[in-house]
Protein backbone atom coordinates (compact mmCIF):
# COMPACT_ATOMS: atom_id res chain seq x y z
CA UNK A 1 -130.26 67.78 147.40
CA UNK A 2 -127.53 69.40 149.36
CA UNK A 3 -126.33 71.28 146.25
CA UNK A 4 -129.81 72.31 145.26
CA UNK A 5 -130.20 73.81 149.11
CA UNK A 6 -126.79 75.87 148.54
CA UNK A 7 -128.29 77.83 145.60
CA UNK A 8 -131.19 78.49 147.57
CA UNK A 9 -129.13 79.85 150.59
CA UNK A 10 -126.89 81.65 148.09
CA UNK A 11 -129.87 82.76 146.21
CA UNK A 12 -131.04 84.58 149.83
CA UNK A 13 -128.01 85.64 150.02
CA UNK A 14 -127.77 88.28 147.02
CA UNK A 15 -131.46 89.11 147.90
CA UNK A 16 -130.71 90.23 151.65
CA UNK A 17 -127.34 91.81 150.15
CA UNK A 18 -129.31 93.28 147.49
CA UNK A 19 -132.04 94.77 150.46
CA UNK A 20 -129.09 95.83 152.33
CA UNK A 21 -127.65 98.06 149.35
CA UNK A 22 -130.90 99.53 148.57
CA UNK A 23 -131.54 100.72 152.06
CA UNK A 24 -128.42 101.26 153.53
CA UNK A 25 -128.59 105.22 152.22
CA UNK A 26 -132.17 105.36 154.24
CA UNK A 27 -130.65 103.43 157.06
CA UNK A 28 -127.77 105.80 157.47
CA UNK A 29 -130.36 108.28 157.23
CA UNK A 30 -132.32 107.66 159.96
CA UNK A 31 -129.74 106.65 162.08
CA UNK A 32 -130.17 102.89 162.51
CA UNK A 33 -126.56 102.05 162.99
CA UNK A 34 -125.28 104.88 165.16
CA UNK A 35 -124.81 104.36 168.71
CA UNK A 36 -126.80 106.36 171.77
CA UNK A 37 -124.40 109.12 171.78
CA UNK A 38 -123.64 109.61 168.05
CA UNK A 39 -128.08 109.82 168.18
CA UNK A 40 -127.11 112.26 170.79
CA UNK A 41 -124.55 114.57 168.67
CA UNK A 42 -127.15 114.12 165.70
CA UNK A 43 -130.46 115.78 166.97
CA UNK A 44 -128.16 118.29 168.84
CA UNK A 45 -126.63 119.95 165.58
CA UNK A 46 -129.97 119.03 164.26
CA UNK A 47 -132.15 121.10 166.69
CA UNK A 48 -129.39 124.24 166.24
CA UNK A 49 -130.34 127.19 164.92
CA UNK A 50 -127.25 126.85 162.32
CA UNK A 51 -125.88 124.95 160.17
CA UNK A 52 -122.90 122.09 161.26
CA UNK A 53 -119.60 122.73 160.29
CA UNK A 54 -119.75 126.31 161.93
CA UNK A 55 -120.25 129.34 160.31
CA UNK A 56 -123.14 131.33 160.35
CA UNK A 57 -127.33 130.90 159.80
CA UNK A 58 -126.98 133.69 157.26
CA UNK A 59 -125.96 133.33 153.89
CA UNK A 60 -125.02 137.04 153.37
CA UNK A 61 -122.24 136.30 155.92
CA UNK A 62 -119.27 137.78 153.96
CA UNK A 63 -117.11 135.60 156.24
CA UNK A 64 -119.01 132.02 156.37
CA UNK A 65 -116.38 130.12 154.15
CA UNK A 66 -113.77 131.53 156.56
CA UNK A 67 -115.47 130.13 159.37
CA UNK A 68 -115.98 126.64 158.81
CA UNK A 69 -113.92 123.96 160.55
CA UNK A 70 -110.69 122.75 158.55
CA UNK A 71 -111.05 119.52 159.98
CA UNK A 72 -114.11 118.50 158.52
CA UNK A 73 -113.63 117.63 154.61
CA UNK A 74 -116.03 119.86 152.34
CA UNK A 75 -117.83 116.87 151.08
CA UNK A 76 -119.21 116.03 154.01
CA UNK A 77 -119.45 119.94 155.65
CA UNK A 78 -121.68 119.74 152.53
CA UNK A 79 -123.83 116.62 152.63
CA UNK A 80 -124.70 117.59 156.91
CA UNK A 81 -125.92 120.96 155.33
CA UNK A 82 -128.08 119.52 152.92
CA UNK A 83 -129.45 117.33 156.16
CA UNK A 84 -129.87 119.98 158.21
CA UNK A 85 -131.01 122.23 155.56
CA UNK A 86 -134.31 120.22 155.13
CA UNK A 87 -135.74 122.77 157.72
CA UNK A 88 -135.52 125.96 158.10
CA UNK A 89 -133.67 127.79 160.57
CA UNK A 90 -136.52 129.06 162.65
CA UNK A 91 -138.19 125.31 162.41
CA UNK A 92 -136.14 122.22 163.81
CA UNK A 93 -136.75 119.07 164.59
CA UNK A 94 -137.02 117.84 168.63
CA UNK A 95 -136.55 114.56 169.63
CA UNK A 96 -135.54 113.10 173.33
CA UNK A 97 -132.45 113.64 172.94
CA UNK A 98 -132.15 117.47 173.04
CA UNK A 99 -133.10 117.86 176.97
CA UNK A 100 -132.02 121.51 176.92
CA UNK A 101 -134.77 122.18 174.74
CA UNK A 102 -137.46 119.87 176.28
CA UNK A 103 -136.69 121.23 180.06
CA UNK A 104 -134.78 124.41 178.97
CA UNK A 105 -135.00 125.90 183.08
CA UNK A 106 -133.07 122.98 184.34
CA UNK A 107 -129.01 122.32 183.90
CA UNK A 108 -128.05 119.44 185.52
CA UNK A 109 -124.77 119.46 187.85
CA UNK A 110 -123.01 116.60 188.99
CA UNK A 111 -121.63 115.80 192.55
CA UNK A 112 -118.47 117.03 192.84
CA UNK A 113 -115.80 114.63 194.84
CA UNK A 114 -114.83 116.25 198.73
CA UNK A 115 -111.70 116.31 199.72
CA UNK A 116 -110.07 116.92 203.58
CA UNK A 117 -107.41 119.34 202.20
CA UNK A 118 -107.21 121.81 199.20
CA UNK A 119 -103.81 120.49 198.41
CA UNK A 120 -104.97 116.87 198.35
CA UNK A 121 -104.69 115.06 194.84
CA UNK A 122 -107.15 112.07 196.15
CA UNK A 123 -111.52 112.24 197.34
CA UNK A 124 -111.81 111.65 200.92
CA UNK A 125 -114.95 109.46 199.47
CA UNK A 126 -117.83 111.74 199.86
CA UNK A 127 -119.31 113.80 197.16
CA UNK A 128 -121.36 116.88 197.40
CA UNK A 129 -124.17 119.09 195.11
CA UNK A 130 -125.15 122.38 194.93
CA UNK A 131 -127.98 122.15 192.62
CA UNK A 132 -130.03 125.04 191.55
CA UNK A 133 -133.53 123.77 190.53
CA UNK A 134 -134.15 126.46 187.64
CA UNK A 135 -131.30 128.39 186.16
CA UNK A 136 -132.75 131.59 186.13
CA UNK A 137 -134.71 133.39 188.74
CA UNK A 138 -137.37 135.19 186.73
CA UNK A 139 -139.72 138.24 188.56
CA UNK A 140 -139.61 139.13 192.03
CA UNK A 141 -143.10 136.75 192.80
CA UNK A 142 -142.07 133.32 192.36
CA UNK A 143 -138.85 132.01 194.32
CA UNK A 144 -136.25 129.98 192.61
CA UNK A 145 -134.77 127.15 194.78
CA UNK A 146 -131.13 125.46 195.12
CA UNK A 147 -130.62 122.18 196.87
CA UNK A 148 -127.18 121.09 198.66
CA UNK A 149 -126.61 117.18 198.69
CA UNK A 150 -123.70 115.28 199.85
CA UNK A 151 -123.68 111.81 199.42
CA UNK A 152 -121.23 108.42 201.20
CA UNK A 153 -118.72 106.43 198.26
CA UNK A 154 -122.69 104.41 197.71
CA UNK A 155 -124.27 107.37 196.97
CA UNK A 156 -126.58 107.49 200.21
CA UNK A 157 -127.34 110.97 201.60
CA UNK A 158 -125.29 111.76 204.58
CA UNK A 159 -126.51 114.68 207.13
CA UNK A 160 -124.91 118.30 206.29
CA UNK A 161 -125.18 120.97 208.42
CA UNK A 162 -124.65 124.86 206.87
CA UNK A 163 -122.76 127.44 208.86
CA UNK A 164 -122.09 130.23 206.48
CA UNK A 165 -124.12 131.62 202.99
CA UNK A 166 -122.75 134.28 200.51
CA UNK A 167 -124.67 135.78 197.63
CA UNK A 168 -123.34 138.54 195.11
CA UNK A 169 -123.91 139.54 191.21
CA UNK A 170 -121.12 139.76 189.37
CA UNK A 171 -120.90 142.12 186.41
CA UNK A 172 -117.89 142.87 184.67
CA UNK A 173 -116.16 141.87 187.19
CA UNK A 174 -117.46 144.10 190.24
CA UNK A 175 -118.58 142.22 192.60
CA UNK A 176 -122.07 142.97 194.74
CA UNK A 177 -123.36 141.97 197.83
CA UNK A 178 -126.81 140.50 197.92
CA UNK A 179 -129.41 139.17 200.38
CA UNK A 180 -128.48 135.77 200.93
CA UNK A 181 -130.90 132.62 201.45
CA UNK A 182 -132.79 131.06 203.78
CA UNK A 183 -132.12 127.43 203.60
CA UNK A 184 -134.14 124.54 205.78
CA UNK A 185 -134.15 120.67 206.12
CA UNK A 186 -137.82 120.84 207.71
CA UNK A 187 -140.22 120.41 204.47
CA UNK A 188 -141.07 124.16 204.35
CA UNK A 189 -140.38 127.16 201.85
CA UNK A 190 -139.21 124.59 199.34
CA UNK A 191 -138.08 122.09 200.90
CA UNK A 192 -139.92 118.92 199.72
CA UNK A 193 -139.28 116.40 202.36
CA UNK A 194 -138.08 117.17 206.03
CA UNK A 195 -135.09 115.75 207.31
CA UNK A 196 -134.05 113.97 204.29
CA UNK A 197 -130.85 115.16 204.27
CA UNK A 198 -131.92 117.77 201.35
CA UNK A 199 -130.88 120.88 202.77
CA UNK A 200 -132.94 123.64 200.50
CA UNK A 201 -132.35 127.43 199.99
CA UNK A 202 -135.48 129.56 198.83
CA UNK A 203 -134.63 132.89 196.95
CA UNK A 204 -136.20 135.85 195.55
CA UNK A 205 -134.72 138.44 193.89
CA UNK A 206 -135.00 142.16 194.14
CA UNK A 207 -135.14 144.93 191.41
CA UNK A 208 -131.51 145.65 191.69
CA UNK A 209 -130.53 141.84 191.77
CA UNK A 210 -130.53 141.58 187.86
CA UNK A 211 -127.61 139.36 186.05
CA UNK A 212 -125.22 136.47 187.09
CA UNK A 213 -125.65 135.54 190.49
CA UNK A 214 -123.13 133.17 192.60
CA UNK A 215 -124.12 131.26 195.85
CA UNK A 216 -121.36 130.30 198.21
CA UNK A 217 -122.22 127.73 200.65
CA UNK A 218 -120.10 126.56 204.41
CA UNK A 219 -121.03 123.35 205.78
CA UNK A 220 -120.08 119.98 207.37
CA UNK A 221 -121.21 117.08 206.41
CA UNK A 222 -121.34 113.40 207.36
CA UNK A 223 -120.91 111.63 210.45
CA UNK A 224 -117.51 112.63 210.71
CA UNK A 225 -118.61 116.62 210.76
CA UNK A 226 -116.02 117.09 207.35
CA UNK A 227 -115.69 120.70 206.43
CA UNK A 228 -117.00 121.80 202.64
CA UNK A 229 -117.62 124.44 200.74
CA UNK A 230 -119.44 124.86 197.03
CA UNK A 231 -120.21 127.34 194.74
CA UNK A 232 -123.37 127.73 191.94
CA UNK A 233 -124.49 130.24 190.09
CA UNK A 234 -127.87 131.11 188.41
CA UNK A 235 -129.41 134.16 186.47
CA UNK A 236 -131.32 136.87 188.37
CA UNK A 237 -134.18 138.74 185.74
CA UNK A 238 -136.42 140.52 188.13
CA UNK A 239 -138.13 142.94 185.69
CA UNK A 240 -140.27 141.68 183.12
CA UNK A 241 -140.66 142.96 180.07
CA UNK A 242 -143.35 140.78 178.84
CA UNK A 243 -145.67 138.28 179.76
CA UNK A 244 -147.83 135.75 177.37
CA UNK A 245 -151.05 136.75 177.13
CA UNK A 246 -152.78 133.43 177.36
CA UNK A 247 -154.17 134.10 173.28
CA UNK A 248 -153.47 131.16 170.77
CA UNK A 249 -155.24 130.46 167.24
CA UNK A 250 -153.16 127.78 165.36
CA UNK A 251 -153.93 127.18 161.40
CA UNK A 252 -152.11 124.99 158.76
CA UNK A 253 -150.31 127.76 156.54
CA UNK A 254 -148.80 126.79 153.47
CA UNK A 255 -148.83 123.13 154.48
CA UNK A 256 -146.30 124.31 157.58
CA UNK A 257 -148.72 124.67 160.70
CA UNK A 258 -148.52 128.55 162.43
CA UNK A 259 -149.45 129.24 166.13
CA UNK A 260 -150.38 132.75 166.59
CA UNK A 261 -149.47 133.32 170.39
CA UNK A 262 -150.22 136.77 171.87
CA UNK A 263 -148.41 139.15 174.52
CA UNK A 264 -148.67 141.98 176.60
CA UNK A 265 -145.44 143.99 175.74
CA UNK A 266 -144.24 146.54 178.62
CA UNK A 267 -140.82 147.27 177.18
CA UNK A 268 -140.56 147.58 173.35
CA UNK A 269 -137.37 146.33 171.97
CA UNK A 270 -136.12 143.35 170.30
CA UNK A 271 -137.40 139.88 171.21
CA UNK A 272 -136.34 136.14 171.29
CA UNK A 273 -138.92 133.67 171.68
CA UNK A 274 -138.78 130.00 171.19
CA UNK A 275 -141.52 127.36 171.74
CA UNK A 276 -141.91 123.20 171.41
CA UNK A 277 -144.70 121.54 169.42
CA UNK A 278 -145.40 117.72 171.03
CA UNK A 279 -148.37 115.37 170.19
CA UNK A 280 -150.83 116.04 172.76
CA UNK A 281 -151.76 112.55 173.17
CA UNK A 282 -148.14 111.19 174.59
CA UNK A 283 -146.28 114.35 174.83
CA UNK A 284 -143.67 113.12 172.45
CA UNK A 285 -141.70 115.94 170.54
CA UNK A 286 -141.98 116.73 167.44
CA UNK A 287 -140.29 120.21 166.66
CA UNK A 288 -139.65 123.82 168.13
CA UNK A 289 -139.80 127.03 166.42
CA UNK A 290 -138.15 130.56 167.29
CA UNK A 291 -139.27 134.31 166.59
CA UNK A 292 -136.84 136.74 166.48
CA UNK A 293 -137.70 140.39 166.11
CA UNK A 294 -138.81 143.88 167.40
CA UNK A 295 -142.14 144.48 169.42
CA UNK A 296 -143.79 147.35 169.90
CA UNK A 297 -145.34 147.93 173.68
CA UNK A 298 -148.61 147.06 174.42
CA UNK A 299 -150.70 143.92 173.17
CA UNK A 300 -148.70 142.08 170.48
CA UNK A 301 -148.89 138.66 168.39
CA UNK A 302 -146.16 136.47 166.97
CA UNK A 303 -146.40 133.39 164.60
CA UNK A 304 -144.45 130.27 165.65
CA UNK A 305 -144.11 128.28 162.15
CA UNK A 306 -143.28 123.87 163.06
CA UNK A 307 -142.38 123.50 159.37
CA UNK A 308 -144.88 120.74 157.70
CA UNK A 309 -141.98 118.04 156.97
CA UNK A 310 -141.50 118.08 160.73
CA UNK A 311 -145.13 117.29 161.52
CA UNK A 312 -145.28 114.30 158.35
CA UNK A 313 -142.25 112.86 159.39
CA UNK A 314 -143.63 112.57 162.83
CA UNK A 315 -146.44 111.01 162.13
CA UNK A 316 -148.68 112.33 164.28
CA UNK A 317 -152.25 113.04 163.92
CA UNK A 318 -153.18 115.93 165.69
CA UNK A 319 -153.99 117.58 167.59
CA UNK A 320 -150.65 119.12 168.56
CA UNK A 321 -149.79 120.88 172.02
CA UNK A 322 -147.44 124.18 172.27
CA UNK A 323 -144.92 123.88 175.29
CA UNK A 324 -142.60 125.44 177.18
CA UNK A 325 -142.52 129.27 175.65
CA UNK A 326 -139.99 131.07 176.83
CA UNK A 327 -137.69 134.40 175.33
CA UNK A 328 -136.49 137.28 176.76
CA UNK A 329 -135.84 141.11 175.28
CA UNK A 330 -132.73 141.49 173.70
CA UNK A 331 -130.49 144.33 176.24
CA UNK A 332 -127.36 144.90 174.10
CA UNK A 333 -125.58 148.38 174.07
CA UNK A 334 -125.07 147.62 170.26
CA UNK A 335 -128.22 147.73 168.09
CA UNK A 336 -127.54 145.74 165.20
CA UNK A 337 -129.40 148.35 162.69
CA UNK A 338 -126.41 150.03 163.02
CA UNK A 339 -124.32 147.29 161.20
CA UNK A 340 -126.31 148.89 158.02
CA UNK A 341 -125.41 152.99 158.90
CA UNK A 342 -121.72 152.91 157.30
CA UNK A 343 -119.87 155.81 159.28
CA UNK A 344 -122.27 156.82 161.71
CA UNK A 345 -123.21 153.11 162.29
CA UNK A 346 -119.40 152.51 163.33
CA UNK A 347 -119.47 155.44 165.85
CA UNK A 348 -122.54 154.31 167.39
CA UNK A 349 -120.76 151.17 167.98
CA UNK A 350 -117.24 152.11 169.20
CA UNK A 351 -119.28 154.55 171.49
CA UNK A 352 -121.34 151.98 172.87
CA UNK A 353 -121.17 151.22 176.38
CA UNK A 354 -123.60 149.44 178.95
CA UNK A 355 -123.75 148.58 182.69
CA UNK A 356 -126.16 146.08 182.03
CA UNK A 357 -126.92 142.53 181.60
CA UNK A 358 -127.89 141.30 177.93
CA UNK A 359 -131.42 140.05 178.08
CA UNK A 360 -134.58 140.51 180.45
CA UNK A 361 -136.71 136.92 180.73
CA UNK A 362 -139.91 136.57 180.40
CA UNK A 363 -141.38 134.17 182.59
CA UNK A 364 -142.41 130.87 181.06
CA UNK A 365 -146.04 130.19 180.51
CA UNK A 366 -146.57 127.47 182.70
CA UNK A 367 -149.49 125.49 180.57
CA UNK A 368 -150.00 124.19 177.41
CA UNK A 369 -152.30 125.51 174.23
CA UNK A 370 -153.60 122.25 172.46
CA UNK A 371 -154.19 122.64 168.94
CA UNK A 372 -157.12 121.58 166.56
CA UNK A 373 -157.25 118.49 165.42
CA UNK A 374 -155.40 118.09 161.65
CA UNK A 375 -154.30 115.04 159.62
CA UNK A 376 -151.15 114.50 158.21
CA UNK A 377 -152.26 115.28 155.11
CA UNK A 378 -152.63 119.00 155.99
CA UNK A 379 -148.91 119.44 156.16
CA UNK A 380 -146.15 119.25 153.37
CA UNK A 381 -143.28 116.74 152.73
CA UNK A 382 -141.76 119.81 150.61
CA UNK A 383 -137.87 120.37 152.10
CA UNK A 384 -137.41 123.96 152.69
CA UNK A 385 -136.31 125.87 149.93
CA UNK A 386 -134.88 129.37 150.00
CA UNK A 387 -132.16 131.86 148.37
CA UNK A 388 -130.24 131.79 150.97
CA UNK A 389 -129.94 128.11 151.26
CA UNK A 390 -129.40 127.86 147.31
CA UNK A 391 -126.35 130.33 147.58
CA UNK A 392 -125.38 128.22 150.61
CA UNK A 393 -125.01 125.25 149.10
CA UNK A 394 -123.66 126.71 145.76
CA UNK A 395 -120.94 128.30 147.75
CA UNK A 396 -120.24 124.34 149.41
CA UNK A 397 -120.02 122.52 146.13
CA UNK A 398 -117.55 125.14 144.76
CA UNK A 399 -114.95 124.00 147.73
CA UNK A 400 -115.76 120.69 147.13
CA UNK A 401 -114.84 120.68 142.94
């Protein structure tokens, strides 16, 4: 009996070893076996607009061998290509993990440690925050807001008190003064809660107040009156040179599903826009898509393409909701037709100068366009396929022989 149980328990054996062969490739896959923050580092060079192991999204890039990392063996520079390459550039996956994508206006900052003395090596226990609550300040109609914290070696708020506020741009390295703001514990202009030891500052910016801004804040804080200063900075985009129209139509084109989204374009030039795609039901994210390219003025479309696989591999029923759009115009001195002009190109670019900051933001469109309803079956489980990615990987498996 007991040797007839042994080949019965060895017998499960080779079958769960067996099941353990044939899906370890899928499990590795999908990421069964990696820790929280190798998930993390996954759907981040997932979601990029280009591929791991550097280099560029283009394959024309004379210069992409040159620019891969060393350290990273060329089998496997070329097996995360092939991964990431299921999607196209302008069409990557989203997942909870890439919080800079699914709240793009907010950076988080931690509390920095106080201490009583510059010169001191050691925290005199307190730690203090100077948080700004979007990370641009986009028009001159809506305020942006930036809350100062300190909090005890628990983390409970302590009082703070402010005696002195600085503002300034900064722009290649000149320095300018700007209107500095008003800041309140007592629940108004921004403040959500009065005396809650969230002091709040309310800002808005003016046309000249366009670029890198830097807040400088004096105060005490704690029972003991300590003595601290902190500095933040945030972007300032008061002209806008574009705003959504509030126009959607959303169709399933070649199994991929397109969003047409419309604008009213007040400066022509060249545009980036990105948006997210989440079920509408739970809000859970599925994929984002860019656009990247020149406008015209006046009333304008663009087609945000969530590649099909995306939308399978999800599997979600729709309908689908379109979040958080967002771009801005594209302000460089160099235009990069001029890459293309040979000679007169390269003078255009050496000559190039500019006093001005790189992009204009457009404000966000602040709710969401909910798709038709579509089953699964409506998009394709094709991988994305395209002569650049062929030369790509051709280019790969040469290093790798």
């Amino acid at each position: 009996m007991n040797q007839k149980k042994i080949f019965i328990y060895l017998g499960l054996a080779i079958v769960f070893a067996l099941v353990f062969y044939l899906l370890r490739d899928e499990a590795e896959e999908n990421g069964w076996f990696l820790s929280e923050e190798e998930k993390k580092a996954k759907a981040e060079w997932m979601a990029k607009g280009g591929p791991p192991g550097g280099g560029s999204s283009e394959s024309s890039d004379p210069n992409y061998l040159e620019k891969l990392d060393e350290a990273i063996p060329p089998e496997k520079v070329l097996k995360d290509y092939l991964e990431w390459a299921e999607y196209p550039p302008n069409s990557r996956p989203l997942t909870k993990y890439n919080a800079d994508l699914l709240d793009p206006y907010f950076i988080p900052l931690v509390a920095i440690p106080m201490v009583d003395h510059p010169q001191d090596k050691k925290g005199n226990g307190y730690s203090c925050k100077l948080q700004p609550l979007q990370w641009a300040a986009i028009g001159i109609k809506d305020p942006i807001h930036i809350t100062l914290e300190c909090f005890s070696a628990t983390y409970e708020k302590v009082p703070v008190d402010v005696r002195n506020v600085k503002l300034w741009k900064e722009f290649d390295g000149v320095k300018y003064a700007a209107l500095p703001p008003y800041g309140n514990d007592h629940g108004i202009d921004g403040d959500v809660r009065a005396k809650d030891n969230v002091f709040t500052f309310e800002w808005r910016p003016s046309y000249k107040d366009w670029g890198d801004m830097f807040l400088e804040i004096e105060f005490v804080y704690a029972k003991e009156k300590k003595q601290g200063k902190l500095l933040t900075s945030f972007f300032a985009s008061p002209n806008q040179p574009a705003e959504w129209s509030g126009y959607f139509l959303d169709n399933v084109k070649e199994g991929s599903l397109n969003v047409k989204v419309g604008l009213n374009i007040f400066k022509a030039g060249t545009y980036h826009l990105e948006g997210n795609l989440v079920n509408a039901a739970n809000g859970e994210p599925i994929a984002w898509a860019s656009f990247d390219g020149k406008l015209g003025a006046g009333r304008q479309e663009v087609d945000f393409l969530f590649y099909g696989k995306l939308i399978r591999e999800s599997d979600y029923e729709g309908p689908y909701a379109l979040t958080q759009l967002r771009g801005h115009r594209v302000n460089l001195a160099v235009d990069p037709d001029w890459f293309g002009q040979g000679d007169d190109g390269m003078k255009k670019i050496l000559a190039a100068k500019t006093t001005e900051p790189d992009k204009e933001l457009i404000a966000p469109y602040k709710e969401n366009f909910k798709t038709k309803e579509y089953s699964l079956n409506n998009f394709s489980l094709k991988a994305w396929e395209a002569p650049e990615k062929d030369q790509k990987v051709r280019q790969l498996q040469d290093m790798v022989k």
